[in-house]
Protein backbone atom coordinates (compact mmCIF):
# COMPACT_ATOMS: atom_id res chain seq x y z
CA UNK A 1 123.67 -39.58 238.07
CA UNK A 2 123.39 -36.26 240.05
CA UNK A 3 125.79 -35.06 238.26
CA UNK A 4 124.48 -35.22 234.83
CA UNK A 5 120.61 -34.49 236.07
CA UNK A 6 123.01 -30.81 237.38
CA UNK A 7 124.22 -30.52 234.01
CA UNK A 8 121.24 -31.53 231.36
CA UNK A 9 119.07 -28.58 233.91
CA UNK A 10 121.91 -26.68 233.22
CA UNK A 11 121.65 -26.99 229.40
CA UNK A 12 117.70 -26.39 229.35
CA UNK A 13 118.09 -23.03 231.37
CA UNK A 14 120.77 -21.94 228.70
CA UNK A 15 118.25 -23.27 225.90
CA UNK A 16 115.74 -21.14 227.44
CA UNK A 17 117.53 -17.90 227.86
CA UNK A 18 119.06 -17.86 224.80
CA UNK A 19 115.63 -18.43 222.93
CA UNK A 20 114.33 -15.75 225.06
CA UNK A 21 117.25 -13.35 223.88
CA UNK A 22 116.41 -14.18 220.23
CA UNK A 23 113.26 -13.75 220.44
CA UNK A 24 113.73 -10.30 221.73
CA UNK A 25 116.08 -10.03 219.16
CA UNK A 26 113.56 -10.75 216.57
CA UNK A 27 110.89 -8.68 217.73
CA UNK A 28 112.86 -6.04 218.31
CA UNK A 29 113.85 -6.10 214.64
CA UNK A 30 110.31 -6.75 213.74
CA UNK A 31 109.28 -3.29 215.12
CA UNK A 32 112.19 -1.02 213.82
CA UNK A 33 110.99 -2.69 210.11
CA UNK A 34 107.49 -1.87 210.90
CA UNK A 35 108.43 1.62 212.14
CA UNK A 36 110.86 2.28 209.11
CA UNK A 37 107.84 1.12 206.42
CA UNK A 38 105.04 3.22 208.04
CA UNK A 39 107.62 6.47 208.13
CA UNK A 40 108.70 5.66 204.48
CA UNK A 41 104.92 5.04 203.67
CA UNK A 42 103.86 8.54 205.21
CA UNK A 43 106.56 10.31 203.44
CA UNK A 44 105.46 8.52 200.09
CA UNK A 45 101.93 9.83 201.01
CA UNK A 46 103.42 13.69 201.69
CA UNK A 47 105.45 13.27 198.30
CA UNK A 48 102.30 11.98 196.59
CA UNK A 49 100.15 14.31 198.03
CA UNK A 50 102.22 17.29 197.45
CA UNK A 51 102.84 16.24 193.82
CA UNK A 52 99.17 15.88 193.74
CA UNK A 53 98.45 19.47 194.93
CA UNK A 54 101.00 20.46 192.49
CA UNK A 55 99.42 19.58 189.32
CA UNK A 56 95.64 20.45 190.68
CA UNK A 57 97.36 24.17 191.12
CA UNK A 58 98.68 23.68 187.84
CA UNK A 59 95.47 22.77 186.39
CA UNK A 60 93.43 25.37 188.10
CA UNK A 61 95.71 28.22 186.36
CA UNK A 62 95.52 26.90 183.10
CA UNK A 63 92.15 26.34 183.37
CA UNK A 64 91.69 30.06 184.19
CA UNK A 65 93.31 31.43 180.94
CA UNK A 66 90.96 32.35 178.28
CA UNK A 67 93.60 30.68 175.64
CA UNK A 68 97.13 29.97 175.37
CA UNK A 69 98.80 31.31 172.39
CA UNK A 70 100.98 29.82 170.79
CA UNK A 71 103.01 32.56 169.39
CA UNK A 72 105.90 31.63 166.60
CA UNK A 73 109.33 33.40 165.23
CA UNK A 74 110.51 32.16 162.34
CA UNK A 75 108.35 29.21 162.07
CA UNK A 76 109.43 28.42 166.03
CA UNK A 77 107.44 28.22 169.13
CA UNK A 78 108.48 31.86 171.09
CA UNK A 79 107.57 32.69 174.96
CA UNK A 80 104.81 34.75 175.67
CA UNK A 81 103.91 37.71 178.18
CA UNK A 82 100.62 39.62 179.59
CA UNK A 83 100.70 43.16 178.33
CA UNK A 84 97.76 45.97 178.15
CA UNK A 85 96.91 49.06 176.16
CA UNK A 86 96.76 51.82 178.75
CA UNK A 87 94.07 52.07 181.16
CA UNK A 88 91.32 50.12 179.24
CA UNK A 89 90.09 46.81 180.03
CA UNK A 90 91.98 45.48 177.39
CA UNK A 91 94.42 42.86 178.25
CA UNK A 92 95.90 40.42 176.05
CA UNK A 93 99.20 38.16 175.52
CA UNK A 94 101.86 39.54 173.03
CA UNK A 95 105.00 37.31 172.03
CA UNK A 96 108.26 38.36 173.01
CA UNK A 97 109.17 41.33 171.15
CA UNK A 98 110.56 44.63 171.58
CA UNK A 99 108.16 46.94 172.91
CA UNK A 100 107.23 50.79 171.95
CA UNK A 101 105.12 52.97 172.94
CA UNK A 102 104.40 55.63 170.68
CA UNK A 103 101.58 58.34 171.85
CA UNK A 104 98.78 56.21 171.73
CA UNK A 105 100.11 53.35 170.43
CA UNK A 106 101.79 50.22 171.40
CA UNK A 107 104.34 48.71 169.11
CA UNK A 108 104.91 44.87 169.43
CA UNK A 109 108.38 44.57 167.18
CA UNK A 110 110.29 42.27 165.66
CA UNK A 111 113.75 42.75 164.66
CA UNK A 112 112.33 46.03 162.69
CA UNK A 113 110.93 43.81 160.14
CA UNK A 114 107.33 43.02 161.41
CA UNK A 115 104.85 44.47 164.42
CA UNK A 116 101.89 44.61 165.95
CA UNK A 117 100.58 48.00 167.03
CA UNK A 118 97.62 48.32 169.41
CA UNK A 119 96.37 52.16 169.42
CA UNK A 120 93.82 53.40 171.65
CA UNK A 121 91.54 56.51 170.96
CA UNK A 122 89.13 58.55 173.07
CA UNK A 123 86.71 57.34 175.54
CA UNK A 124 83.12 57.62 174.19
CA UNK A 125 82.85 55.24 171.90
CA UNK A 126 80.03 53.42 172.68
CA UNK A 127 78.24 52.50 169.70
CA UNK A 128 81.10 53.19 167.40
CA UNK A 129 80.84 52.05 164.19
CA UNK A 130 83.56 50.04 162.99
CA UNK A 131 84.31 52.68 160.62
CA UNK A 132 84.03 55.08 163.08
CA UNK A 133 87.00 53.36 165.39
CA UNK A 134 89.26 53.09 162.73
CA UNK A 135 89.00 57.07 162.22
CA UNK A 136 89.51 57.28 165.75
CA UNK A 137 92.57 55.82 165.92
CA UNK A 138 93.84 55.90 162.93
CA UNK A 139 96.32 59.18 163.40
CA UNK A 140 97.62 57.80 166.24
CA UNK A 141 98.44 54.78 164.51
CA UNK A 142 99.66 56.35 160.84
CA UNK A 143 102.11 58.24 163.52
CA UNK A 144 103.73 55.55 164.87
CA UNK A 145 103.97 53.56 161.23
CA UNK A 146 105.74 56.96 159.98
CA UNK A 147 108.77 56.22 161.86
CA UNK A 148 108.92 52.41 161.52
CA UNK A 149 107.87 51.36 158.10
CA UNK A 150 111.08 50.35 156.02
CA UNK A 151 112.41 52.49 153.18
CA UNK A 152 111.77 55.67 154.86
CA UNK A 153 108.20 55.56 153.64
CA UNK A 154 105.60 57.65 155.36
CA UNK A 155 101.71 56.86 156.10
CA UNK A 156 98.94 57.37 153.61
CA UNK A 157 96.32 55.05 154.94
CA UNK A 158 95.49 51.93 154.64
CA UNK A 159 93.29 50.35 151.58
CA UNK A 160 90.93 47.28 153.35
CA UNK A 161 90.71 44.54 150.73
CA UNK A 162 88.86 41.96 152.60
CA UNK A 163 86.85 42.45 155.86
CA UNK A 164 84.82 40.38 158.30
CA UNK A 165 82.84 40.96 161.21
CA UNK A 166 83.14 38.25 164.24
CA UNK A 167 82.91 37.95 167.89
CA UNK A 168 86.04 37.07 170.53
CA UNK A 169 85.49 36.47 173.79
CA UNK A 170 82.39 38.55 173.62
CA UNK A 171 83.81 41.19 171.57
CA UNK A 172 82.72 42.30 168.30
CA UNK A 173 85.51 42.87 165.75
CA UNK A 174 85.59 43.80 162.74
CA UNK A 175 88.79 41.84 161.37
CA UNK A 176 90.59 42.70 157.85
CA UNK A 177 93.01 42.62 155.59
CA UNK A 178 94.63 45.34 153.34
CA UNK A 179 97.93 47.46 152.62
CA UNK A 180 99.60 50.76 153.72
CA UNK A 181 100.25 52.87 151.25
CA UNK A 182 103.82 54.26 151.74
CA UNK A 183 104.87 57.14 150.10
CA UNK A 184 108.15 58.78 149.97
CA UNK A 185 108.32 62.04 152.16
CA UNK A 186 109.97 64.08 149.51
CA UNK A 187 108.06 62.64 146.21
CA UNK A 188 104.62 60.89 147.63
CA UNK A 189 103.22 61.52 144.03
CA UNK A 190 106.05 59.78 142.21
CA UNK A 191 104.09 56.60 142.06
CA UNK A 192 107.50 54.48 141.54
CA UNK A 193 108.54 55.03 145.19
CA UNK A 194 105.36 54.10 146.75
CA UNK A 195 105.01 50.74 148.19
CA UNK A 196 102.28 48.72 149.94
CA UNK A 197 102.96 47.08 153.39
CA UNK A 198 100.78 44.13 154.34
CA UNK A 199 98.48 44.23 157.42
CA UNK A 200 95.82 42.69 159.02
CA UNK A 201 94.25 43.91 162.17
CA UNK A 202 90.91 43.81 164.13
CA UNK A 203 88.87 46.75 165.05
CA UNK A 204 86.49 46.97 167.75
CA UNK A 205 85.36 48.62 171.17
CA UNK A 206 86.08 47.81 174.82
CA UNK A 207 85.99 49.77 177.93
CA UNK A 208 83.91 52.64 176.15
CA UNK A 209 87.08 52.99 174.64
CA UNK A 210 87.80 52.39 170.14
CA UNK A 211 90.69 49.94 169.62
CA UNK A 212 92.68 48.84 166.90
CA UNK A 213 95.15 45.98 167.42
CA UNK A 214 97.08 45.45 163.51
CA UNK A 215 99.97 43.05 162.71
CA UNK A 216 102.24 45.19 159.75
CA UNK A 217 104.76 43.74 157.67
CA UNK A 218 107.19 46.63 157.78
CA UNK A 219 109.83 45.17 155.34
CA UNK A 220 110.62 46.95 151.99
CA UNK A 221 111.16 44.26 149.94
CA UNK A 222 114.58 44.68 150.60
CA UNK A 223 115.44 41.25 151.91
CA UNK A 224 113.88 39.19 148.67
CA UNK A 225 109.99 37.96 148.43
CA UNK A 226 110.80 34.81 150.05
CA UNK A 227 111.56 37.13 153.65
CA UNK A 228 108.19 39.10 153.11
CA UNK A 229 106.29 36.02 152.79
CA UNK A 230 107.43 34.83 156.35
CA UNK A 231 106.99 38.12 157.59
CA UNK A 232 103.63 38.26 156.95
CA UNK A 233 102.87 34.53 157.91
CA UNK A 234 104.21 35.03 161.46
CA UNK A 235 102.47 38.93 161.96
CA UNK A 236 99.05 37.11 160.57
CA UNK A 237 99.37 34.22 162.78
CA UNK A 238 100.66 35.94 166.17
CA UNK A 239 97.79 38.61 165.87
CA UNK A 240 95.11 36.00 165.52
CA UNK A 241 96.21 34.48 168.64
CA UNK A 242 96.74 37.82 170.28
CA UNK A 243 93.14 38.26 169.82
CA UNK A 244 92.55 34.71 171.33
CA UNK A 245 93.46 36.08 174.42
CA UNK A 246 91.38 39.53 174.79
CA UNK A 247 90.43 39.60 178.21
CA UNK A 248 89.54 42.49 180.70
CA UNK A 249 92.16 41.89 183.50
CA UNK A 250 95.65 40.41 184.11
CA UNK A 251 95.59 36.11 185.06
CA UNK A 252 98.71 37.33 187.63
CA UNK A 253 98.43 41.54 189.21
């Protein structure tokens, strides 16, 4: 009877120890989970919040830009850049062409078959007429078309055949539409060699400074109507949004 009393105490200090080892066991595993779901749950948080500070800096720089163009090529979306027209305050975003500069002009071109050309004249123009700034730039301008209109055709001005005055970003402009008359170099009164390149352009004054910014179909008609047509639908639509985007200083120095 001693015997078994030895062994059944026996047994129930056993029981004991080995419910004491499991339950050290258990909470043992109960704090590594706990301590693996609050680091996963604070790097969730970092991710979240970083993601979070992500898009706010994301939204604060768009939300700085005047406008964002949406410049095309051939009917597709193209990449844009900041560019500026010497010294002035004028700042702007151009598509992705080749750039010129040509004395006082800067040429915006595409694949010699379209451009924009912002010129900049004297300083002093303060109450400028609209008339007044395209005189002032217009040499500069006429220049630079001389060795970039198609056909070898040389600058005789431009005839406006529709006009409007509006305001930009606090600008006024004086926006139009019209035609360069090109004229052979050798014959410009043999009226069969002329030929009239579409443009249309904005005038207007910033800085104390006259400005011109003009989109020009430079094609001769050499690659079919069809090709002018497009031209002039992308050079009308990229300098309107050009103009969109007239500010005084650079989002990024």
């Amino acid at each position: 009877m001693k015997r078994i009393l030895i062994m059944m105490l026996l047994c129930t200090l056993l029981c004991t120890a080995c419910g004491k080892e499991k339950n050290k066991d258990s909470k043992e595993a109960t704090k590594e989970t706990a301590q693996e779901t609050q680091e996963n749950s604070v790097k969730e948080e970092k991710d979240v919040t970083e993601e979070d500070a992500e898009q706010e800096e994301a939204k604060e720089e768009s939300s700085e830009r005047i406008y964002e163009p949406q410049f095309i090529y051939d009917g597709e979306p193209i990449d844009s850049l900041e560019n500026s027209l010497g010294s002035t305050k004028a700042v702007y975003d151009v598509p992705k062409y080749q750039i010129v500069e040509e004395g006082r002009t800067k040429l915006y071109i595409r694949s010699g078959k379209l451009c924009i050309a912002a010129t900049r004249g004297d300083k002093g123009a303060t109450g400028m007429s609209f008339e007044e700034v395209l005189v002032a730039t217009e040499r500069s301008f006429g220049g630079a078309m001389d060795s970039n209109l198609e056909g070898g055709k040389q600058y005789h001005g431009i005839d406006i055949t529709e006009q409007e005055e509006i305001t930009i970003n606090g600008v006024d402009c004086l926006r139009f539409v019209g035609e360069i008359d090109g004229r052979s170099l050798t014959k410009p009164d043999d009226q069969t060699l002329w030929f009239k390149y579409h443009v249309r352009g904005y005038a207007f004054v910033k800085d104390d400074t006259p400005l011109t910014i003009i989109g020009v179909t430079l094609d001769d008609g050499g690659d079919g109507e069809d090709y002018i047509n497009q031209y002039t639908e992308e050079v009308d639509h990229n300098v309107d949004e050009l103009m969109k985007t007239l500010r005084d200083k650079k989002y990024f120095d």
